[in-house]
N, C-alpha and C. Protein backbone atom coordinates (compact mmCIF):
# COMPACT_ATOMS: atom_id res chain seq x y z
N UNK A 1 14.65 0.22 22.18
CA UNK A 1 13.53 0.60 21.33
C UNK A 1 13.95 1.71 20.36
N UNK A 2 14.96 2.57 20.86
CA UNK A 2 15.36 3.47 20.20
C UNK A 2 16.44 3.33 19.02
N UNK A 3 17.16 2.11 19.20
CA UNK A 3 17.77 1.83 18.36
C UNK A 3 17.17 1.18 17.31
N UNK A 4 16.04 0.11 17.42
CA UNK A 4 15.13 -0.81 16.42
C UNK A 4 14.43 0.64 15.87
N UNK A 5 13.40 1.59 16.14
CA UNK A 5 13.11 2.75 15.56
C UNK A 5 13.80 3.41 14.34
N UNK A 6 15.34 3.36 14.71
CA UNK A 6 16.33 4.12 13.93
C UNK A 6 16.43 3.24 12.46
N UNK A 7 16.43 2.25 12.89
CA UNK A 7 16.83 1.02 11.89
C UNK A 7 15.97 0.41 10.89
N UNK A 8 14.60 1.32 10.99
CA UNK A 8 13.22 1.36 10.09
C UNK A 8 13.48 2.02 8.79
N UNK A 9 13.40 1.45 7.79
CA UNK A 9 13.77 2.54 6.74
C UNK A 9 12.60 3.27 6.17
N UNK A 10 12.67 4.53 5.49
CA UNK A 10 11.53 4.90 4.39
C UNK A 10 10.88 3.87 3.59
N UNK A 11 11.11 2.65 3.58
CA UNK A 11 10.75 2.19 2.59
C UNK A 11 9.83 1.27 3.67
N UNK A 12 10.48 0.72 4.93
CA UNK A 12 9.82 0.50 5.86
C UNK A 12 8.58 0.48 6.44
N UNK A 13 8.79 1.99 6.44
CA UNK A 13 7.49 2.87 7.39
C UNK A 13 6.89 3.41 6.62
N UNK A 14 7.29 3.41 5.48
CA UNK A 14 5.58 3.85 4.30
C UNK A 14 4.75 2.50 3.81
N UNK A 15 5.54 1.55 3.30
CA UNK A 15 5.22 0.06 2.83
C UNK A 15 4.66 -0.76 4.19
N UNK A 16 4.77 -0.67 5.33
CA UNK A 16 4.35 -1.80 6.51
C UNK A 16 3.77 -1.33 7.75
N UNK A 17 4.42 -0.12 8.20
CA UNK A 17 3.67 0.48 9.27
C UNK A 17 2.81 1.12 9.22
N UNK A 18 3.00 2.22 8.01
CA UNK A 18 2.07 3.15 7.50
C UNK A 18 0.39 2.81 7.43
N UNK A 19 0.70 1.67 6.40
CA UNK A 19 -0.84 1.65 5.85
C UNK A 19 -1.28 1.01 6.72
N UNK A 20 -0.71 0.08 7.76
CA UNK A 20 -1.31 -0.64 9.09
C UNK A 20 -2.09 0.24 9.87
N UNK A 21 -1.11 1.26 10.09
CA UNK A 21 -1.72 2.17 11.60
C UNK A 21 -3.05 2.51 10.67
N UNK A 22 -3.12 2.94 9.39
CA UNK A 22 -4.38 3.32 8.46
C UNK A 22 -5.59 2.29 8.58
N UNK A 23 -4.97 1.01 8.74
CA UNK A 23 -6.06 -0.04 8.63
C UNK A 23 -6.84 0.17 10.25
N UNK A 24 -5.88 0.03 11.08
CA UNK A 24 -6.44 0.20 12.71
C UNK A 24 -7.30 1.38 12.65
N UNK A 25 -6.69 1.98 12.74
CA UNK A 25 -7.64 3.53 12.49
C UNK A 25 -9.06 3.42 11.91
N UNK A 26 -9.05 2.76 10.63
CA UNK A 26 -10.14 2.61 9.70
C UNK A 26 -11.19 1.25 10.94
N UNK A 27 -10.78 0.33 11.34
CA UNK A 27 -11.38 -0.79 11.32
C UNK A 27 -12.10 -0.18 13.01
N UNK A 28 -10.88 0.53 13.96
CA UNK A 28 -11.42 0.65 14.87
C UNK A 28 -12.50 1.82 15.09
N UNK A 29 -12.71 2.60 14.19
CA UNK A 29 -13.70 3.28 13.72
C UNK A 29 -15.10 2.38 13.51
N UNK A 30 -14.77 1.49 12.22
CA UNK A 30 -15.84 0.68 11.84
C UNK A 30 -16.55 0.08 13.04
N UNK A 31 -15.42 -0.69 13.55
CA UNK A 31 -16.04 -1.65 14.39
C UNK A 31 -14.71 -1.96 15.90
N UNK A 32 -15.44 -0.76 17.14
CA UNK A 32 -14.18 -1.31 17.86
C UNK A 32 -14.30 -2.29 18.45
N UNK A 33 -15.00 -3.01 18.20
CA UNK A 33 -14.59 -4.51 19.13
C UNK A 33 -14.06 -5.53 18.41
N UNK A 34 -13.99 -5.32 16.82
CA UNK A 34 -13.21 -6.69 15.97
C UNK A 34 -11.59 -6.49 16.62
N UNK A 35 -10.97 -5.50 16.82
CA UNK A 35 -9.41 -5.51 16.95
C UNK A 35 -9.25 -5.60 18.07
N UNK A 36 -9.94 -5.10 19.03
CA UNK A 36 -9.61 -4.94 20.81
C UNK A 36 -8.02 -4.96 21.17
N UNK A 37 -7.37 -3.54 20.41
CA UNK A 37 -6.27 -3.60 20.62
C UNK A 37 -5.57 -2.86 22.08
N UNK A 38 -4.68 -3.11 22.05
CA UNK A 38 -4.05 -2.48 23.43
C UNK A 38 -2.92 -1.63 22.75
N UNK A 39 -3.90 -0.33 22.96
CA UNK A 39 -3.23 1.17 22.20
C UNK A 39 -2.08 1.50 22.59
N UNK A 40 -2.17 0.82 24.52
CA UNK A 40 -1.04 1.43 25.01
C UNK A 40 0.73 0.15 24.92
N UNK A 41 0.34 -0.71 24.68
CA UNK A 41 1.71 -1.33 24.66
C UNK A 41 2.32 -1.38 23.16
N UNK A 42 3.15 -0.20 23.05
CA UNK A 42 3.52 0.06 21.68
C UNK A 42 4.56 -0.78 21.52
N UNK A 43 5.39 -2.32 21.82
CA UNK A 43 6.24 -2.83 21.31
C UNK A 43 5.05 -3.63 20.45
N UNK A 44 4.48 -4.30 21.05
CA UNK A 44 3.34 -5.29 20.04
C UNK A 44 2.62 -4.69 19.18
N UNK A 45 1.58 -3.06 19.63
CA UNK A 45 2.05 -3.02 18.34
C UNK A 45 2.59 -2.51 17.52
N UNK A 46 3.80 -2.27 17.39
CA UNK A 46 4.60 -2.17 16.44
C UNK A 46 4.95 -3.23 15.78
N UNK A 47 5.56 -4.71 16.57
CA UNK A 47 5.46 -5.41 15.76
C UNK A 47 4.20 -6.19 14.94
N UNK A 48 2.93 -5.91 15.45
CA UNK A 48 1.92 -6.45 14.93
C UNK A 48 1.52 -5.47 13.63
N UNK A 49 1.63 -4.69 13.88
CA UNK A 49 2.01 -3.18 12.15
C UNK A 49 2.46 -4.00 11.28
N UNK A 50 3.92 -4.08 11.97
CA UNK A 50 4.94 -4.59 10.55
C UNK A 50 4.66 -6.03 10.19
N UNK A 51 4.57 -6.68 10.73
CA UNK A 51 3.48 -7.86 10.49
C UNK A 51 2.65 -7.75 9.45
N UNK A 52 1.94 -7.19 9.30
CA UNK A 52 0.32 -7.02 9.17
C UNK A 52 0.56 -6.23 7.80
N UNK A 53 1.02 -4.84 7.51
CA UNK A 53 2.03 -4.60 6.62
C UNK A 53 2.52 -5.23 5.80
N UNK A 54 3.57 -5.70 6.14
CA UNK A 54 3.80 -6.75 5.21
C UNK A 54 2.75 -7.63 4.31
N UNK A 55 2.09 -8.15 5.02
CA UNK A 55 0.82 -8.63 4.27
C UNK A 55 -0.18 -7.98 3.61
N UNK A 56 -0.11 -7.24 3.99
CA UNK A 56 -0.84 -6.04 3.19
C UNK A 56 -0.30 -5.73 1.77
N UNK A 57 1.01 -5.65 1.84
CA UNK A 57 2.25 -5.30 0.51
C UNK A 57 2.35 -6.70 -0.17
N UNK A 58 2.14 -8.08 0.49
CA UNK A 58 2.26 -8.68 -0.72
C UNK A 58 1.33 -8.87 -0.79
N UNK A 59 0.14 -9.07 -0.50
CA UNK A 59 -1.20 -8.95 -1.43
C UNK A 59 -1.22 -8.72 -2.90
N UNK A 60 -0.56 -7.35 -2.68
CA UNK A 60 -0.44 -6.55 -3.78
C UNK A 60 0.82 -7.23 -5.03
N UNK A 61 1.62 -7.37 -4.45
CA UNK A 61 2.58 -8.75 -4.91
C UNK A 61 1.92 -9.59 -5.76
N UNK A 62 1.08 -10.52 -4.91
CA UNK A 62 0.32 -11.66 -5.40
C UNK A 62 -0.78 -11.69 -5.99
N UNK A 63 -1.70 -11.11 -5.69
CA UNK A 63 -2.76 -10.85 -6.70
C UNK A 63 -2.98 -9.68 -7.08
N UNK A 64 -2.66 -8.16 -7.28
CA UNK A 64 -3.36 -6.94 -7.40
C UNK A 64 -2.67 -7.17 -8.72
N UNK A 65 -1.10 -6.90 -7.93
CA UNK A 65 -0.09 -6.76 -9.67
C UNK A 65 -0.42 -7.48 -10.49
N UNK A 66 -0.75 -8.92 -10.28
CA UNK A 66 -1.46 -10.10 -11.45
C UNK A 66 -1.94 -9.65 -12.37
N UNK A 67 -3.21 -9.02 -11.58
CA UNK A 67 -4.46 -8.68 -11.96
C UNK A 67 -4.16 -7.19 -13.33
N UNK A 68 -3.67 -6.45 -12.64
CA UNK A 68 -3.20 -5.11 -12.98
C UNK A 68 -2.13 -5.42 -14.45
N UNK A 69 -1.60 -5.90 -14.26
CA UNK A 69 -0.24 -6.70 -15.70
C UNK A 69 -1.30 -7.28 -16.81
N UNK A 70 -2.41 -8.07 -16.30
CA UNK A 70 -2.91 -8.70 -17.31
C UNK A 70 -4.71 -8.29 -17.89
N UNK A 71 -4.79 -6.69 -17.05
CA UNK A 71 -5.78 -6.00 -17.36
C UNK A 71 -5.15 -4.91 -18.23
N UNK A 72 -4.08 -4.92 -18.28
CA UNK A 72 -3.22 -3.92 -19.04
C UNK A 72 -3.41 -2.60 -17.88
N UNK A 73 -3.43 -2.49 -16.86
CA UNK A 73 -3.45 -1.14 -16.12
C UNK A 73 -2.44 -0.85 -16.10
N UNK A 74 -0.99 -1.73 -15.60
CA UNK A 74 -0.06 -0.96 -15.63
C UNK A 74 1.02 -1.98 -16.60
N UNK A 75 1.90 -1.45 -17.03
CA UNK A 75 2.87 -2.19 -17.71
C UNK A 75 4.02 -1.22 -17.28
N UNK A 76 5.23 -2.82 -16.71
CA UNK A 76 6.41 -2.40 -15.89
C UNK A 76 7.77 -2.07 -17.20
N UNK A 77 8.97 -1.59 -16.99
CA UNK A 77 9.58 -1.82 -17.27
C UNK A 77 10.94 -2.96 -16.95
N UNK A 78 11.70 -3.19 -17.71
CA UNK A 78 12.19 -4.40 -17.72
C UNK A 78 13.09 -4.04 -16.46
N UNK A 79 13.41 -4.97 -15.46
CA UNK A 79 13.95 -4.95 -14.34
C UNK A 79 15.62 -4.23 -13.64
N UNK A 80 16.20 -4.88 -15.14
CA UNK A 80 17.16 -4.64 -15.17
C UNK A 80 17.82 -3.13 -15.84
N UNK A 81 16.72 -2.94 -16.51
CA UNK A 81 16.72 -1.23 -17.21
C UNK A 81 16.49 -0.23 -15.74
N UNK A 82 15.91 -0.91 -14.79
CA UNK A 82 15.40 -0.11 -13.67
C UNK A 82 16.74 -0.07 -12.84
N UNK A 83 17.64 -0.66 -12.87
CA UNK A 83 18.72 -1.05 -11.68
C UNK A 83 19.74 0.10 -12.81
N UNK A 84 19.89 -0.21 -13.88
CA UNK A 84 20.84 0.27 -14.59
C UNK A 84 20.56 1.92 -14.84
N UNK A 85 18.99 2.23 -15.23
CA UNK A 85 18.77 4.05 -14.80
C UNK A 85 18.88 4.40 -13.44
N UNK A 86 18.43 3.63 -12.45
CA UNK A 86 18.73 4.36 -11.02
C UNK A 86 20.22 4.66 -10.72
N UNK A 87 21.10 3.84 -11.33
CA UNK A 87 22.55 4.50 -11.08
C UNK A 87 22.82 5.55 -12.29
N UNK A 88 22.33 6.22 -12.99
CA UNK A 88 22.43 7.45 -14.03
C UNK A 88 21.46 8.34 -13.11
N UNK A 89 20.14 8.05 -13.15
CA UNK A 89 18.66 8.60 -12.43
C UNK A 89 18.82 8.67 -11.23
N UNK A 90 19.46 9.42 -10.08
CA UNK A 90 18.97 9.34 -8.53
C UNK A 90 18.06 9.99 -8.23
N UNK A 91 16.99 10.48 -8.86
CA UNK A 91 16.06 10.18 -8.43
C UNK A 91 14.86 8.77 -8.40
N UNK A 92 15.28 8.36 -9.39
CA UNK A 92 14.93 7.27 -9.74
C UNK A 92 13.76 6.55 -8.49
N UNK A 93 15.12 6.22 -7.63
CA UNK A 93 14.67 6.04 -6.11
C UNK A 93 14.01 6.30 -5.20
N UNK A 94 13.92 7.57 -5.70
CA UNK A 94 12.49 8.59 -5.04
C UNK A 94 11.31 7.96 -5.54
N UNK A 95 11.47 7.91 -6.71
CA UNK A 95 9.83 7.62 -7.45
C UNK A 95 9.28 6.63 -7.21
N UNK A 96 10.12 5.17 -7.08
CA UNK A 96 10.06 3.90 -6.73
C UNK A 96 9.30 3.90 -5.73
N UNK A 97 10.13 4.33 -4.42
CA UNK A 97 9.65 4.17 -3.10
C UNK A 97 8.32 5.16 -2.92
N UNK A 98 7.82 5.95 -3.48
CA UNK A 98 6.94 6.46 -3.56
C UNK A 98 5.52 5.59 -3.95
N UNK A 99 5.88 5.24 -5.53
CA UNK A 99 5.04 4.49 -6.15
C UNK A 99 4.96 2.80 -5.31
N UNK A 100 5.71 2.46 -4.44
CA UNK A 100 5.48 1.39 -3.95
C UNK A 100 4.84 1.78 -2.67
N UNK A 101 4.53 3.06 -2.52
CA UNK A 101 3.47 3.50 -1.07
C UNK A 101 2.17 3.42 -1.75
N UNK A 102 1.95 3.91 -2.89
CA UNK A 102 1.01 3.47 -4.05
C UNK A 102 0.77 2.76 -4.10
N UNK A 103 1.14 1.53 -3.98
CA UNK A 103 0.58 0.35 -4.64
C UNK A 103 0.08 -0.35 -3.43
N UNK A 104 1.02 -0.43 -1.89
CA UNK A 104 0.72 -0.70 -0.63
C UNK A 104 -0.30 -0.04 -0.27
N UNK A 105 -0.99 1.01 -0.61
CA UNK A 105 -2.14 1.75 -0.30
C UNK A 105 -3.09 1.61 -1.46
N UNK A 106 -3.34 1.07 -2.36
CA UNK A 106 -3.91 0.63 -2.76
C UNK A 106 -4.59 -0.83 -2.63
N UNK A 107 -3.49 -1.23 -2.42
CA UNK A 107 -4.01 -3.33 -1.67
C UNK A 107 -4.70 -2.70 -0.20
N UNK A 108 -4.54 -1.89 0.20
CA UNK A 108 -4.78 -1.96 1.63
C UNK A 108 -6.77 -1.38 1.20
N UNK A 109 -6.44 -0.45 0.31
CA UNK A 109 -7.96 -0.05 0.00
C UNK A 109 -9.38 -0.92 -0.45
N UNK A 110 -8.22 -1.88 -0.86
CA UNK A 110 -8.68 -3.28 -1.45
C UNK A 110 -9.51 -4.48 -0.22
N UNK A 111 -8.01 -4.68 0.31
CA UNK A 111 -8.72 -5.36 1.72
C UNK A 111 -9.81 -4.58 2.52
N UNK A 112 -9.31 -3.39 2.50
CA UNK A 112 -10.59 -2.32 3.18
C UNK A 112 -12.19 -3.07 2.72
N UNK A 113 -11.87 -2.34 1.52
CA UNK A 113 -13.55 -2.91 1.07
C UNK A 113 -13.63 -4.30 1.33
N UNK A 114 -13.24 -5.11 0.81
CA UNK A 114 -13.70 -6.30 1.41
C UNK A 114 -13.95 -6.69 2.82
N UNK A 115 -13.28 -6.34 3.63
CA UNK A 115 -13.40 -6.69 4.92
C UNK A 115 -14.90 -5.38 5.54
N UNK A 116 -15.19 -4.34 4.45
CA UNK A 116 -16.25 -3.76 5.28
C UNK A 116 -17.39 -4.31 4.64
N UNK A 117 -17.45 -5.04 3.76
CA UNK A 117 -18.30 -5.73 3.00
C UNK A 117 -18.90 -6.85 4.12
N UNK A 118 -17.79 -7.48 4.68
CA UNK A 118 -18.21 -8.84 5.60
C UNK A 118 -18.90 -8.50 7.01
N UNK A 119 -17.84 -7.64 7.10
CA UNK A 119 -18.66 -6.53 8.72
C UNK A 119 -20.08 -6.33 8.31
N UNK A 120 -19.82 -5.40 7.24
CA UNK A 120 -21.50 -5.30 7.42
C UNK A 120 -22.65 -6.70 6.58
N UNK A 121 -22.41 -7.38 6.61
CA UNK A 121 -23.31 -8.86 6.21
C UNK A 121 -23.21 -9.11 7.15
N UNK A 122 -22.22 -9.71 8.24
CA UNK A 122 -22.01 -9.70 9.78
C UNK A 122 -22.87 -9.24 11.02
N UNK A 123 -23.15 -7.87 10.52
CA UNK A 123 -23.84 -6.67 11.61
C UNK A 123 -25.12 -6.60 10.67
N UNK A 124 -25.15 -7.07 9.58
CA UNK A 124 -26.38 -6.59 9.05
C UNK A 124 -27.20 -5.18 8.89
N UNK A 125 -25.64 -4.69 8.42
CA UNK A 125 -26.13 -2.95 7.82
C UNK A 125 -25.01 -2.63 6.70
N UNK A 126 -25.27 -1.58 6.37
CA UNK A 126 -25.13 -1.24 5.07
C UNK A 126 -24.18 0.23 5.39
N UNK A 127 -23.42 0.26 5.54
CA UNK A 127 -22.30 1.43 5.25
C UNK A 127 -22.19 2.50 4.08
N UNK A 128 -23.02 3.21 3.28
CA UNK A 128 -22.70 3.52 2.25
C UNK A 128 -21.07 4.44 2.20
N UNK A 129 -21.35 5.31 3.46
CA UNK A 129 -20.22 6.11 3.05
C UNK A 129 -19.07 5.54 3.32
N UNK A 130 -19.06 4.44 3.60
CA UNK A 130 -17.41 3.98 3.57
C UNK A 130 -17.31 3.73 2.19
N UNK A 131 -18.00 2.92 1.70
CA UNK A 131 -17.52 2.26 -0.09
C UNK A 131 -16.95 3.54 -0.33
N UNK A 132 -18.47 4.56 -0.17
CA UNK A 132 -18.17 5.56 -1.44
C UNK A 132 -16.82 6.32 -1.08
N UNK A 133 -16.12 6.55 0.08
CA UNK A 133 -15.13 7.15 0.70
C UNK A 133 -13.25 6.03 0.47
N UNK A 134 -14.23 4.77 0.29
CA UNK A 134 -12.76 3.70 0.09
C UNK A 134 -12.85 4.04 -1.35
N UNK A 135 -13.73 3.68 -2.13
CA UNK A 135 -13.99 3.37 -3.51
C UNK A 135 -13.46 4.80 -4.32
N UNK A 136 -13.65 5.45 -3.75
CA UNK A 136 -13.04 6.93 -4.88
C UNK A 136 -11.88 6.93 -3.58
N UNK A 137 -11.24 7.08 -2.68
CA UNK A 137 -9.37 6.67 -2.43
C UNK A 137 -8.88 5.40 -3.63
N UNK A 138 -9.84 4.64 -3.70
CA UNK A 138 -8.85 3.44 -4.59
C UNK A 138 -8.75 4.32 -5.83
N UNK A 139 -10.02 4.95 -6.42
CA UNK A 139 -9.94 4.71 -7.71
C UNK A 139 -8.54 6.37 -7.96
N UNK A 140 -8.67 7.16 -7.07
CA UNK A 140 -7.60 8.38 -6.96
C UNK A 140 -6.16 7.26 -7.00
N UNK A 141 -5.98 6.55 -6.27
CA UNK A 141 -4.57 6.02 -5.24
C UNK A 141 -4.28 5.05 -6.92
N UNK A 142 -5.32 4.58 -7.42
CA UNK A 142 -5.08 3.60 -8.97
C UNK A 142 -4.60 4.67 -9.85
N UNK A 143 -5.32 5.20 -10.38
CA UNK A 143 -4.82 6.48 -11.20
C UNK A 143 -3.24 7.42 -10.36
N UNK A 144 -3.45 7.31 -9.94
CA UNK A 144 -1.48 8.06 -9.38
C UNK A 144 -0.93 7.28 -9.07
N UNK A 145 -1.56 5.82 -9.13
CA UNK A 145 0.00 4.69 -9.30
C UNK A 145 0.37 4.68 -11.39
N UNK A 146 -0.89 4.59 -11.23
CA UNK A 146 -0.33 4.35 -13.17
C UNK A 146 0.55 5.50 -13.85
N UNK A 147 -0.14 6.51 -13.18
CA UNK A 147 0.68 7.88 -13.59
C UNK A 147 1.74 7.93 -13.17
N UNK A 148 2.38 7.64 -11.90
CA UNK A 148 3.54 7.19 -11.72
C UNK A 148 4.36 6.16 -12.00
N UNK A 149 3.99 5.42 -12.67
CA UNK A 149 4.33 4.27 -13.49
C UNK A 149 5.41 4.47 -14.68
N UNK A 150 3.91 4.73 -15.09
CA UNK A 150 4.20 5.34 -16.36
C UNK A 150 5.39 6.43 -16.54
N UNK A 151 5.81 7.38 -15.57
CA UNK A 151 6.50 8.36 -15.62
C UNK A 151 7.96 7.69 -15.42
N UNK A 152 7.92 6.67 -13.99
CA UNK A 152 9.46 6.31 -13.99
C UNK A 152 9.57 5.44 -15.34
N UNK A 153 8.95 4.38 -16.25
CA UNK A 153 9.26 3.72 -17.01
C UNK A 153 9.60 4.88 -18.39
N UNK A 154 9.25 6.08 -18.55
CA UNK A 154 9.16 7.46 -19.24
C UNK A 154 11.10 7.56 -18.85
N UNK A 155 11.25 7.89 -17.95
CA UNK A 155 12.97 8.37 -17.53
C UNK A 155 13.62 7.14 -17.75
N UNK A 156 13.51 6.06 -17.32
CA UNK A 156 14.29 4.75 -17.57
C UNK A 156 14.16 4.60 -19.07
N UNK A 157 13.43 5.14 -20.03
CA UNK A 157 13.39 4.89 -21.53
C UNK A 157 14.50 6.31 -21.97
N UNK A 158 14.27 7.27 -21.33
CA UNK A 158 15.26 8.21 -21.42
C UNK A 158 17.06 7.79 -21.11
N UNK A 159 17.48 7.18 -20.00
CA UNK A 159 18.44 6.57 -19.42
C UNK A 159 19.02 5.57 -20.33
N UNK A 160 17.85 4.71 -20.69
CA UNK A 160 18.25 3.35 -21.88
C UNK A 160 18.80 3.89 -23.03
N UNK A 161 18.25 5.49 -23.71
CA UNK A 161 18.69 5.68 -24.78
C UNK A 161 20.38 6.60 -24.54
């Protein structure tokens, strides 16, 4: 166990485990009987995190970024300008993996609301303070992805020249 632990990267455990344990947390709050998890056998879940994680991150993949590219929220730079400043830029790498905890926490804020939307049609009540508590995290976690966006595509235009 100690060796699979070691072998998790930063990019890992902010992008898949992270926002998971956030979702459990959040849902078993909401509602503890939708997850009925077993807190104590941490191999499952760990792998049910990274699982779950993952799906969480491409969400964001598959429809957020879509959405986001063709609302004009964020506009990327060209791929290969990004590979070619990170070897001039080391920090570069920092910002990336940062801004991709951004964006994984943002899809996750996403599924949030929706899934407390169904709970409560489900249970037949009305949550206000979650929206209002998800809904201003998204709209903070949206605004400091763009701003961070914007900033690494800012140094990679620096790097290009």
């Amino acid at each position: 166990m100690d060796k699979f632990l070691e072998t998790i990267s930063n990019y890992n455990f902010f992008n898949y485990l992270f926002p998971w344990a956030l979702f459990l947390i959040y849902f078993n709050y909401i509602n503890p009987q939708f997850l009925n998890i077993e807190w104590n056998n941490w191999i499952i879940l760990l792998i049910v995190s990274y699982y779950c994680g993952l799906l969480i991150s491409k969400f964001w993949s598959l429809v957020i970024e879509f959405l986001f590219k063709k609302w004009w929220i964020i506009k990327f730079s060209d791929y290969k300008d990004l590979l070619n400043a990170i070897n001039v830029d080391w920090k570069l790498n920092t910002l990336v993996e940062q801004n991709n905890m951004n964006r994984t926490l943002i899809s996750l804020s996403i599924i949030s609301i929706i899934l407390t939307i169904i709970f409560d049609i489900m249970l037949c009540r009305i949550s206000y303070i979650e929206y209002i508590l998800l809904i201003i995290s998204l709209i903070i976690i949206i605004f400091s992805y763009r701003k961070q966006t914007n900033y690494i595509n800012k140094r990679i235009q620096i790097v290009k020249k």
